[in-house]
PDB file of N, CA and C in Angstrom:
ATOM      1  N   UNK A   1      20.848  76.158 -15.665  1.00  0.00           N
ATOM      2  CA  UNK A   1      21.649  77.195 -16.259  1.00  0.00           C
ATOM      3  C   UNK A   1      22.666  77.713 -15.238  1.00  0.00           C
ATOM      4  N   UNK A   2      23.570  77.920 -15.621  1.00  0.00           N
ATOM      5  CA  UNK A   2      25.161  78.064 -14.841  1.00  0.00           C
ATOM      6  C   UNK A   2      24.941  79.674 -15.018  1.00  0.00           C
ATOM      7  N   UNK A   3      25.304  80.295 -14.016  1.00  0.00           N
ATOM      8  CA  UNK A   3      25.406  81.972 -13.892  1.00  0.00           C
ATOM      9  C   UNK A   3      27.219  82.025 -13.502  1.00  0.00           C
ATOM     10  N   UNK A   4      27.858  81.909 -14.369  1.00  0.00           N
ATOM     11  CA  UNK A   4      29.428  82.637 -14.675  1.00  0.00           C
ATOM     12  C   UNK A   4      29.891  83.878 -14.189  1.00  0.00           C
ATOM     13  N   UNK A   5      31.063  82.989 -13.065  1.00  0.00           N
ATOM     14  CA  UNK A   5      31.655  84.541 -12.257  1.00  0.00           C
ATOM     15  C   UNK A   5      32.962  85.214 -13.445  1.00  0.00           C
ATOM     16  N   UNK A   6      32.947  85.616 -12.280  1.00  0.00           N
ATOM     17  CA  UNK A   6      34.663  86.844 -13.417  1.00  0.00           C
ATOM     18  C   UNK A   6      36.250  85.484 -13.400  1.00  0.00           C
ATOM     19  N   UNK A   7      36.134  84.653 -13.178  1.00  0.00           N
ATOM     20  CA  UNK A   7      36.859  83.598 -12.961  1.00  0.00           C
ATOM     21  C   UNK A   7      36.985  83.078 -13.922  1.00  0.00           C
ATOM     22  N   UNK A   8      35.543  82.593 -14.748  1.00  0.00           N
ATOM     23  CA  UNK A   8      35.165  81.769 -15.953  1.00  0.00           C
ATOM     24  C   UNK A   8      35.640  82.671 -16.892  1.00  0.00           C
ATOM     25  N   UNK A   9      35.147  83.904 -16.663  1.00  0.00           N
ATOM     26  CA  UNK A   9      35.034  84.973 -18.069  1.00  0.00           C
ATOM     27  C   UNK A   9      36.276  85.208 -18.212  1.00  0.00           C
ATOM     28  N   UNK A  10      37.335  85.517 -17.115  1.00  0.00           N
ATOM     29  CA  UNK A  10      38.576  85.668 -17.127  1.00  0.00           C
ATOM     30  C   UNK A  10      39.491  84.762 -18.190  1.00  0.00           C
ATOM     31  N   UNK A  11      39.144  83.313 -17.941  1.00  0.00           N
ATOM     32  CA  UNK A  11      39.413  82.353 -18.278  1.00  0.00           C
ATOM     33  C   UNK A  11      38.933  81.952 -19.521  1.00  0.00           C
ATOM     34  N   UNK A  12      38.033  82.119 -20.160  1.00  0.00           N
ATOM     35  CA  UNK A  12      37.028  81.842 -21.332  1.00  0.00           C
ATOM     36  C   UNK A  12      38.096  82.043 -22.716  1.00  0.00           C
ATOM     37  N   UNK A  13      38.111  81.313 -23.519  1.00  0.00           N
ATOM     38  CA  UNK A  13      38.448  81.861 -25.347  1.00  0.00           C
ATOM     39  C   UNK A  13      38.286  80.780 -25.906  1.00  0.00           C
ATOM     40  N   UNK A  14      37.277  80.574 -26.223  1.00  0.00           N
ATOM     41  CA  UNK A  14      36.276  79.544 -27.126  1.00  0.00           C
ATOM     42  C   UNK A  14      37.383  79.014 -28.325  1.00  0.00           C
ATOM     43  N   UNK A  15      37.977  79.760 -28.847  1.00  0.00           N
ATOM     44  CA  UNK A  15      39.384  79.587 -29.859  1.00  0.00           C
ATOM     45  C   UNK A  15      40.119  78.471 -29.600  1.00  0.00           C
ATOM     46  N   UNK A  16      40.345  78.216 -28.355  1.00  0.00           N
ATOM     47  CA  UNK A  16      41.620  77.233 -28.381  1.00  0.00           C
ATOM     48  C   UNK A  16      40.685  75.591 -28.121  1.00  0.00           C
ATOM     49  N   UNK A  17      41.444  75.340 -28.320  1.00  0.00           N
ATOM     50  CA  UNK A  17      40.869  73.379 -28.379  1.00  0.00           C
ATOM     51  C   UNK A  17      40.970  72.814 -26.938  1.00  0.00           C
ATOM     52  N   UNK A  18      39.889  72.292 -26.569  1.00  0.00           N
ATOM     53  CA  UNK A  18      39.522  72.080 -25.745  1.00  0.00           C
ATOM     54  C   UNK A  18      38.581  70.624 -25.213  1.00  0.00           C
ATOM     55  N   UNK A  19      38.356  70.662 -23.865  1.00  0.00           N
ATOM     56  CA  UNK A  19      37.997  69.409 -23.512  1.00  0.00           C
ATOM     57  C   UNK A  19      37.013  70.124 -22.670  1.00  0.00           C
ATOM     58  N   UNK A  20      36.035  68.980 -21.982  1.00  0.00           N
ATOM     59  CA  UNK A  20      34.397  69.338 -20.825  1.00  0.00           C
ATOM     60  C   UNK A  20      33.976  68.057 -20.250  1.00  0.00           C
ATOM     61  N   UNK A  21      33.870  68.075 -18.730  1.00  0.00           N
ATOM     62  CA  UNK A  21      33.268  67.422 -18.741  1.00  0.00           C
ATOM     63  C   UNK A  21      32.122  68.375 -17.158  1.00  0.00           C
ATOM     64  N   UNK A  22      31.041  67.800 -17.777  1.00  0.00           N
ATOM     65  CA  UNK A  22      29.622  68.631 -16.973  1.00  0.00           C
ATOM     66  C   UNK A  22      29.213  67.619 -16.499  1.00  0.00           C
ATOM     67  N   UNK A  23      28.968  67.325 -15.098  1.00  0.00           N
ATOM     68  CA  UNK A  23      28.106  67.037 -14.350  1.00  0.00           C
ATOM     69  C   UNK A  23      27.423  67.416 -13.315  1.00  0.00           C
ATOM     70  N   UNK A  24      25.937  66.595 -13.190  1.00  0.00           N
ATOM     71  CA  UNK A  24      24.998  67.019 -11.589  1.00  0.00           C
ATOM     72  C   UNK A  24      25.038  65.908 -10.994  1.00  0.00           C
ATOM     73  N   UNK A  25      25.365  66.150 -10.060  1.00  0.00           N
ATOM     74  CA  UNK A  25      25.391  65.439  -9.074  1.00  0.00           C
ATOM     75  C   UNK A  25      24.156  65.068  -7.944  1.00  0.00           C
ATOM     76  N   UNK A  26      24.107  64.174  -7.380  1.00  0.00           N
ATOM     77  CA  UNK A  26      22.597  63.638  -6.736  1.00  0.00           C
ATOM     78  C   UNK A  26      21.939  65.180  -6.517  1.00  0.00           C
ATOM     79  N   UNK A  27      22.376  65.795  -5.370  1.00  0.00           N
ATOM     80  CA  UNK A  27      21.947  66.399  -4.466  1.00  0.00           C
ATOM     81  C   UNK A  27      21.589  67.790  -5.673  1.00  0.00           C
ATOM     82  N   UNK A  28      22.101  67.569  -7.276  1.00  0.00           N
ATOM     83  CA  UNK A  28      21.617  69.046  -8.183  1.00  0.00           C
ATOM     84  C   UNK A  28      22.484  69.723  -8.352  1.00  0.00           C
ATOM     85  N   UNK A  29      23.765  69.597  -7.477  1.00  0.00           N
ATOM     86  CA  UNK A  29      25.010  70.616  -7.685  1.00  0.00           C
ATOM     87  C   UNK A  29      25.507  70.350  -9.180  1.00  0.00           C
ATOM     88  N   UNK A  30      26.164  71.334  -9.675  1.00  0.00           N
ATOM     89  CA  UNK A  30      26.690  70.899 -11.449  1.00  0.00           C
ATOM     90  C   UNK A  30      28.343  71.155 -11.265  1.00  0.00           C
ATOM     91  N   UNK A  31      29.021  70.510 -11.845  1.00  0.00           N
ATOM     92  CA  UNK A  31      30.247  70.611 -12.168  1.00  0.00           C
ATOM     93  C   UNK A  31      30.436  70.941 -13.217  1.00  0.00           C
ATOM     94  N   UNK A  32      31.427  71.642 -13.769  1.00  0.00           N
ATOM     95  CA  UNK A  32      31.768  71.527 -15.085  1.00  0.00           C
ATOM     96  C   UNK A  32      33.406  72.226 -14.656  1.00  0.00           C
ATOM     97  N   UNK A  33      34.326  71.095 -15.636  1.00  0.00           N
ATOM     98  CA  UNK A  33      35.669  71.138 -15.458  1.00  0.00           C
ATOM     99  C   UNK A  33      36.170  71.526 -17.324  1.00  0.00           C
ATOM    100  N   UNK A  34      37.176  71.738 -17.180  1.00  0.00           N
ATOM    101  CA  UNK A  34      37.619  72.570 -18.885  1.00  0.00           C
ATOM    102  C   UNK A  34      38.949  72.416 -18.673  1.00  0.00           C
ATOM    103  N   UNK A  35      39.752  71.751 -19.779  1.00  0.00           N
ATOM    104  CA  UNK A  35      41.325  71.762 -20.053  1.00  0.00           C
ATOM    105  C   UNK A  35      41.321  72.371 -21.414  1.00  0.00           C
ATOM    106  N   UNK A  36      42.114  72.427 -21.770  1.00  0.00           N
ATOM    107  CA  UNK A  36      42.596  73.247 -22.876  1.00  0.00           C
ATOM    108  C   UNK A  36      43.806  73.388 -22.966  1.00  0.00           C
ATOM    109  N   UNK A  37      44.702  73.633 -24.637  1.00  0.00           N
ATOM    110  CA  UNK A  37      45.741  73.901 -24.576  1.00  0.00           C
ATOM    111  C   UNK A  37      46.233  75.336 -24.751  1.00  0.00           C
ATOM    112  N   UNK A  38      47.242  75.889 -23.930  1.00  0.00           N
ATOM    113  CA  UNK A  38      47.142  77.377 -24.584  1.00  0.00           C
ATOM    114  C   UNK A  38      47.630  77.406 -25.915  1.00  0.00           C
ATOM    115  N   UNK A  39      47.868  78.403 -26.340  1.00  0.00           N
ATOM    116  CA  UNK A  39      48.486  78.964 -27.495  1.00  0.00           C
ATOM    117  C   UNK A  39      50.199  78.447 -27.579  1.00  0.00           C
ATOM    118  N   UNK A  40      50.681  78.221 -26.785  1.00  0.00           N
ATOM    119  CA  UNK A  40      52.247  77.847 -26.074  1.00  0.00           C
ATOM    120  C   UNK A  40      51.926  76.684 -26.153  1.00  0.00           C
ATOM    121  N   UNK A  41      51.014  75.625 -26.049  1.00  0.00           N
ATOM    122  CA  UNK A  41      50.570  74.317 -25.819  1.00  0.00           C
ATOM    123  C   UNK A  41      50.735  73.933 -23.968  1.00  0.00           C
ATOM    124  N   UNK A  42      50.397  74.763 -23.869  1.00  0.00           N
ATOM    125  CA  UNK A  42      50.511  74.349 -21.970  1.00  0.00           C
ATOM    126  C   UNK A  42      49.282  74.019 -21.527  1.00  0.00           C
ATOM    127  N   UNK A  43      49.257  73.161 -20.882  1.00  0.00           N
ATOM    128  CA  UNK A  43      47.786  72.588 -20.628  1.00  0.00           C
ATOM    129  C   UNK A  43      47.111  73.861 -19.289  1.00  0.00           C
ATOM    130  N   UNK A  44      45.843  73.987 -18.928  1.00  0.00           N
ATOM    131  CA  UNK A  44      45.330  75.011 -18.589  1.00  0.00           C
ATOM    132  C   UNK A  44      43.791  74.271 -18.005  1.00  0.00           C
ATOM    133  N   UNK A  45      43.776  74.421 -16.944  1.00  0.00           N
ATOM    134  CA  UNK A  45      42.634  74.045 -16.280  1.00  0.00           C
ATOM    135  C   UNK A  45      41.658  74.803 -15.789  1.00  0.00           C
ATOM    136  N   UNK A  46      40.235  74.671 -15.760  1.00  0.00           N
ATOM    137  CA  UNK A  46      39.397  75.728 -14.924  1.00  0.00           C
ATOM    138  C   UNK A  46      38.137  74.433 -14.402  1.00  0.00           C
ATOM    139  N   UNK A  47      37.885  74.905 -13.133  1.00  0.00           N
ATOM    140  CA  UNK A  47      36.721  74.194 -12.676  1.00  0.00           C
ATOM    141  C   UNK A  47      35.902  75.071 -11.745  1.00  0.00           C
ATOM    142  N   UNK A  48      34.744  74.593 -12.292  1.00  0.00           N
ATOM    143  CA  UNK A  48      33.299  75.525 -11.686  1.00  0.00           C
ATOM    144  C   UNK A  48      32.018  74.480 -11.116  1.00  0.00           C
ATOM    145  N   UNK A  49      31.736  74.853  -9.584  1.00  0.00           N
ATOM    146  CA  UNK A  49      30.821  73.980  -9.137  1.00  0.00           C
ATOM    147  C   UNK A  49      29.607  75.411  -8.929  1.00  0.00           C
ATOM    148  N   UNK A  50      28.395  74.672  -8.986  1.00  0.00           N
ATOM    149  CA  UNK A  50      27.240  75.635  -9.077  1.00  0.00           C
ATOM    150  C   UNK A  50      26.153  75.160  -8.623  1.00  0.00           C
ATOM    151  N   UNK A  51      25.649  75.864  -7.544  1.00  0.00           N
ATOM    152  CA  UNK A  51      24.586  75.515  -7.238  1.00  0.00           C
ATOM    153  C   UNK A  51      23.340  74.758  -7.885  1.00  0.00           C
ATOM    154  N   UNK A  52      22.381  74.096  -7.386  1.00  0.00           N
ATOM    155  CA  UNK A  52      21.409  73.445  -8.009  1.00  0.00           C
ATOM    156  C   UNK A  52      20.604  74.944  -9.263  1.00  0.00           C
ATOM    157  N   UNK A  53      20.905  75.911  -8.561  1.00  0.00           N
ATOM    158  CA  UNK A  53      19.569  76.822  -8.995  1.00  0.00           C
ATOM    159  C   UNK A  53      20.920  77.846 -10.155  1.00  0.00           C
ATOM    160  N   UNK A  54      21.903  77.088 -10.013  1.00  0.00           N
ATOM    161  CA  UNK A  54      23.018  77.733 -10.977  1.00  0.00           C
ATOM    162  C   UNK A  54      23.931  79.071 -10.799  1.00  0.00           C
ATOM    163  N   UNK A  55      23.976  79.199  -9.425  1.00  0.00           N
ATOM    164  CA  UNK A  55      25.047  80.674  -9.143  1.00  0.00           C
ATOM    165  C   UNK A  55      26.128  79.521  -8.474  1.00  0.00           C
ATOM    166  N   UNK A  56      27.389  80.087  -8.977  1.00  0.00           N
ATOM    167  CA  UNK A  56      28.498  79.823  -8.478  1.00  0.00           C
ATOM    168  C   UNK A  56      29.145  80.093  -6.944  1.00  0.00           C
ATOM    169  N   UNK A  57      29.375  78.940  -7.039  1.00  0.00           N
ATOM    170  CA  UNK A  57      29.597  78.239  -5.265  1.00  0.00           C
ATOM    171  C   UNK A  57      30.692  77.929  -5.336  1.00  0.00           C
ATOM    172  N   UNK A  58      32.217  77.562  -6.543  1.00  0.00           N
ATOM    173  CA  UNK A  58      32.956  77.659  -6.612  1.00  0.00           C
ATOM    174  C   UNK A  58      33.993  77.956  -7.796  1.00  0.00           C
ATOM    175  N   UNK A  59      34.581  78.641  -8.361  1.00  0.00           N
ATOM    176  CA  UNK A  59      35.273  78.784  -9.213  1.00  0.00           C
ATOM    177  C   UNK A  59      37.236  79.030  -9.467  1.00  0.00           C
ATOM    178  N   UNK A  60      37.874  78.411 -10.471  1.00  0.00           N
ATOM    179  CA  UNK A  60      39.207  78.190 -10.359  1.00  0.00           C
ATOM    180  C   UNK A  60      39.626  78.065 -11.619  1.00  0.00           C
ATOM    181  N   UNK A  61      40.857  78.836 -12.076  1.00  0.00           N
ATOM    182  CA  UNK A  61      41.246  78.440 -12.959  1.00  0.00           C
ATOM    183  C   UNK A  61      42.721  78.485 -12.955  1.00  0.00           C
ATOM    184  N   UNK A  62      43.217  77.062 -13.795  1.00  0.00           N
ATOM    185  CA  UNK A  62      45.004  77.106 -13.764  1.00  0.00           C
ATOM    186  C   UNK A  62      45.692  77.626 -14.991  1.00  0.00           C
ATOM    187  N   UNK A  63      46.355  78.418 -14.601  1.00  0.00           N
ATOM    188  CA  UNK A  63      47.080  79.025 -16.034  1.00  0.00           C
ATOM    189  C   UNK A  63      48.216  78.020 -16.554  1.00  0.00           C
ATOM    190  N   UNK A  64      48.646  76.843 -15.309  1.00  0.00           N
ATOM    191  CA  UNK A  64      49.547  76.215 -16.166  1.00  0.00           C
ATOM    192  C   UNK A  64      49.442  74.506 -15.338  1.00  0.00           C
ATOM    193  N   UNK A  65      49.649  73.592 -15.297  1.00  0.00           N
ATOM    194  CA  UNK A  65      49.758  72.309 -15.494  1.00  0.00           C
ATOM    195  C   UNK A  65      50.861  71.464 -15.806  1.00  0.00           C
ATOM    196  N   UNK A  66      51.692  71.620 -15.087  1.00  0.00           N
ATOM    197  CA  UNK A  66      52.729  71.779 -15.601  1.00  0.00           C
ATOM    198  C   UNK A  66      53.353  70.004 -15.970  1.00  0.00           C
ATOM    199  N   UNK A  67      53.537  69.489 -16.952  1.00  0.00           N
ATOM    200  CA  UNK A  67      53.486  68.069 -17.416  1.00  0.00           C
ATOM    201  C   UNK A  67      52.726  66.876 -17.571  1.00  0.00           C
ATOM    202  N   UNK A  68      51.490  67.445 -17.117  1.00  0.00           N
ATOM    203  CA  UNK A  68      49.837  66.706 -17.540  1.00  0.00           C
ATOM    204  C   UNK A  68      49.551  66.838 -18.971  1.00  0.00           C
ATOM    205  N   UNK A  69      49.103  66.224 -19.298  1.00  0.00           N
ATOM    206  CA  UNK A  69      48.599  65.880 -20.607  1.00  0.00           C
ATOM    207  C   UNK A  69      47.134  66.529 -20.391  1.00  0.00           C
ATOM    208  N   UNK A  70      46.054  66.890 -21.107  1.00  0.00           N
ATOM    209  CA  UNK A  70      44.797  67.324 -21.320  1.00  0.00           C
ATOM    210  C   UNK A  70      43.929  66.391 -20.672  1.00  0.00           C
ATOM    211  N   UNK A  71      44.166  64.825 -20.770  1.00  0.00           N
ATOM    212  CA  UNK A  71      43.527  64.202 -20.241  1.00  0.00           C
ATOM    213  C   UNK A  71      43.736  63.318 -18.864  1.00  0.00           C
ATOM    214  N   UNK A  72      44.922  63.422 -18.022  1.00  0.00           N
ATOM    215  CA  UNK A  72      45.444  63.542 -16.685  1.00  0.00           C
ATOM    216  C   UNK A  72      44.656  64.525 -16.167  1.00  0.00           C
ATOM    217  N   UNK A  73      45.241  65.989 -16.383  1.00  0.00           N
ATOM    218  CA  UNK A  73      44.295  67.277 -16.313  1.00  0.00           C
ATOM    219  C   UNK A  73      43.168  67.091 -15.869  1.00  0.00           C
ATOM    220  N   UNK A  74      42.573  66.741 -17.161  1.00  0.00           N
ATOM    221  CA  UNK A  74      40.958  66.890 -16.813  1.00  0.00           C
ATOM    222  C   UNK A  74      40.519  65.512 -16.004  1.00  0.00           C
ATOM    223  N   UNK A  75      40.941  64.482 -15.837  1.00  0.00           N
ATOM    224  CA  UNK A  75      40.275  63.624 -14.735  1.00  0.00           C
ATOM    225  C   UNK A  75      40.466  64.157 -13.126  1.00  0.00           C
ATOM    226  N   UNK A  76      42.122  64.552 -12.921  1.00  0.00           N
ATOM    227  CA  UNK A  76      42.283  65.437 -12.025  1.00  0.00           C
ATOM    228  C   UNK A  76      41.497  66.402 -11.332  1.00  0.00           C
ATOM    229  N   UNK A  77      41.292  67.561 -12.422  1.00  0.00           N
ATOM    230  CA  UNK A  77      40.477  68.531 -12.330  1.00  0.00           C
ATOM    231  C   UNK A  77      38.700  68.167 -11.433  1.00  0.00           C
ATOM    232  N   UNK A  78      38.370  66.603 -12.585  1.00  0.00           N
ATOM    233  CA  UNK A  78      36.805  66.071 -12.058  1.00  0.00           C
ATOM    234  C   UNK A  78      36.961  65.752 -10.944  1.00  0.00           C
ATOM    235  N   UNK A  79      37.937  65.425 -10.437  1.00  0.00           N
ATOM    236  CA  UNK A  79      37.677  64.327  -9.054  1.00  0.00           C
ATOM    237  C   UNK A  79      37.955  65.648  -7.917  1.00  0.00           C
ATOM    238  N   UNK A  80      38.624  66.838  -8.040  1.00  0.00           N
ATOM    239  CA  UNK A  80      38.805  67.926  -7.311  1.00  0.00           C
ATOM    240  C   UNK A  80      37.816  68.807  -7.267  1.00  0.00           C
ATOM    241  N   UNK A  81      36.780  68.626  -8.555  1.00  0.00           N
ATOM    242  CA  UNK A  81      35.501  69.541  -8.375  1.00  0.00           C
ATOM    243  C   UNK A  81      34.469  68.415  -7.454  1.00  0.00           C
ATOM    244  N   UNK A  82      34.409  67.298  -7.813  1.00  0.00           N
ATOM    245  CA  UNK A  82      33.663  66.496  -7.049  1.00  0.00           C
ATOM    246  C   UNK A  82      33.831  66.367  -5.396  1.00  0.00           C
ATOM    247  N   UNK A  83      35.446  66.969  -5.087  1.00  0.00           N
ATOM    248  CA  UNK A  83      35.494  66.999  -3.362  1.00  0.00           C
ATOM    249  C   UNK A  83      34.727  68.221  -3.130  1.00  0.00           C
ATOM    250  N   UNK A  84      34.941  69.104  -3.882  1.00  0.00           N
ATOM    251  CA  UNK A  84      35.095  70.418  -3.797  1.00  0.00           C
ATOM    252  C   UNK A  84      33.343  70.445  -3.435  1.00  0.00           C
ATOM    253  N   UNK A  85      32.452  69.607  -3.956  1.00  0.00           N
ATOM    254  CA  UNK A  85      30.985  69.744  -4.700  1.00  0.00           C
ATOM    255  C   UNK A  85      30.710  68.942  -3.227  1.00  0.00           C
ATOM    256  N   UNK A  86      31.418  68.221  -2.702  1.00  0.00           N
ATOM    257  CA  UNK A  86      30.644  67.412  -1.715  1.00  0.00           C
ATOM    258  C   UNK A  86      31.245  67.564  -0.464  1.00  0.00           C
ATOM    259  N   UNK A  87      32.194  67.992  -0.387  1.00  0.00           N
ATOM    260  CA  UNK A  87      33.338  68.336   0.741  1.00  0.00           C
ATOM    261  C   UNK A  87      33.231  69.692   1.181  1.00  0.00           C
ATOM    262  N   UNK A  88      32.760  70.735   0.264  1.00  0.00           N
ATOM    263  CA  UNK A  88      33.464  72.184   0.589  1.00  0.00           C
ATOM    264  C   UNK A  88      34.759  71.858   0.164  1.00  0.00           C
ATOM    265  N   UNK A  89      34.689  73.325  -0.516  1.00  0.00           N
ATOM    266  CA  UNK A  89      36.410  73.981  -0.682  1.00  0.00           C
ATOM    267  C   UNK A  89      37.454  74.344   0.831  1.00  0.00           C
ATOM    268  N   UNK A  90      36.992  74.485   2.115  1.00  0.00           N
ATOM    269  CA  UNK A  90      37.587  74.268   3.255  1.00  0.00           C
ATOM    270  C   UNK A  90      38.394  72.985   3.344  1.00  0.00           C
ATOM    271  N   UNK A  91      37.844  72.172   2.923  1.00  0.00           N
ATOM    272  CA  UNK A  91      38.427  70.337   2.857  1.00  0.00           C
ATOM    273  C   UNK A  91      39.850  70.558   1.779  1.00  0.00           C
ATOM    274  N   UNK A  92      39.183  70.903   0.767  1.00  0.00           N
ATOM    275  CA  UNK A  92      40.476  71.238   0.212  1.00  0.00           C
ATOM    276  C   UNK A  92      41.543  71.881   0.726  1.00  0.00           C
ATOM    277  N   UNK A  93      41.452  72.829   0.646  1.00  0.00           N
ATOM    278  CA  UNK A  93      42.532  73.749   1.894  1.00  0.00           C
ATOM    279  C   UNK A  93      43.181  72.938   2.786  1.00  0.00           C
ATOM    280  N   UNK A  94      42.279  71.708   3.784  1.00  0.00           N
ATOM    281  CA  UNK A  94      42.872  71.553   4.637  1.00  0.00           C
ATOM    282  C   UNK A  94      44.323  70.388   4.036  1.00  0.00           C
ATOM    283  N   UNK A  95      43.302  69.758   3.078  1.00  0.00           N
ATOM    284  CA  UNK A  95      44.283  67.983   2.366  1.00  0.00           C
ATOM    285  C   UNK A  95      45.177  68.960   1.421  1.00  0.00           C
ATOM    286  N   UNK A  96      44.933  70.155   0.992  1.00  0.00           N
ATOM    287  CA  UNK A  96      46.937  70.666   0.623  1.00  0.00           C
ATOM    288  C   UNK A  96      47.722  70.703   1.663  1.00  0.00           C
ATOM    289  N   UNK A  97      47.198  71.785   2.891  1.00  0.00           N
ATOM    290  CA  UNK A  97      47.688  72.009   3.804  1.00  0.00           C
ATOM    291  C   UNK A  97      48.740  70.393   4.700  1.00  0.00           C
ATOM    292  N   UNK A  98      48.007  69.375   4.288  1.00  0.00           N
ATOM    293  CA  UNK A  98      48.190  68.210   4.752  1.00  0.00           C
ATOM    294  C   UNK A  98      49.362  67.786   3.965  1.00  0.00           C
ATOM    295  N   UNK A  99      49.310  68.156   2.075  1.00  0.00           N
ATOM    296  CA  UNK A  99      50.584  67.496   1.558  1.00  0.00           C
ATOM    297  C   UNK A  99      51.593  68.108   1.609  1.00  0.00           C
ATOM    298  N   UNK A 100      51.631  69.365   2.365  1.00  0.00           N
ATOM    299  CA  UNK A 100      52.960  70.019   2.211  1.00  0.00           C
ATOM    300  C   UNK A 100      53.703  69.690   3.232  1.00  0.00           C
TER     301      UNK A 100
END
C-alpha cells in the first residue's frame, strides 16, 4: 500500500483519461508513473517511487509535456522513476545538470 504525499493529491482528478504503469522492483521499491491529458489536452505527468513498506521516497509531477504524446510520456516518465528507484534522485540532478 502506497501512503500519498501532497504532490500526488495535488496532482490527482480521477476525471480526466488517463494512463499507469505500477511497478516493484527486486529490492520491493514500487513505482507508479501517470500521464494524462489535461482538460486543454496537454499531456501531464506525475511519478511516485515508494518505499517497500509504502511511504514516499519520491514524488513529481509535470503540469506540461510539452509535444509528447501520452505514450512517449509515460515510457519516459518509467525509465526516470526506475533511475530515480535505483539511482537516487541526487543522480538525477546530477545527469540534468550534465545536459545543460
Amino acid at each position: 500500500m502506497r501512503i500519498r504525499g501532497p504532490a500526488y493529491w495535488d496532482w490527482a482528478d480521477p476525471t480526466l483519461h488517463h494512463r499507469t504503469h505500477d511497478e516493484i522492483l527486486d529490492d520491493g521499491t514500487m513505482v507508479d508513473v501517470q500521464v494524462r491529458l489535461s482538460r486543454t489536452g496537454t499531456t501531464q505527468m506525475f511519478i511516485g517511487v515508494y518505499a517497500p513498506a509504502g511511504s514516499a521516497l519520491h514524488e513529481e509531477a509535470f503540469d506540461s509535456i510539452p509535444g509528447e504524446s501520452m505514450t512517449r510520456a509515460l515510457a519516459w516518465g518509467v525509465g526516470r522513476a526506475r533511475l530515480i528507484a535505483t539511482q537516487g534522485f541526487a543522480a538525477m540532478e546530477k545527469l540534468s545538470a550534465c545536459s545543460k
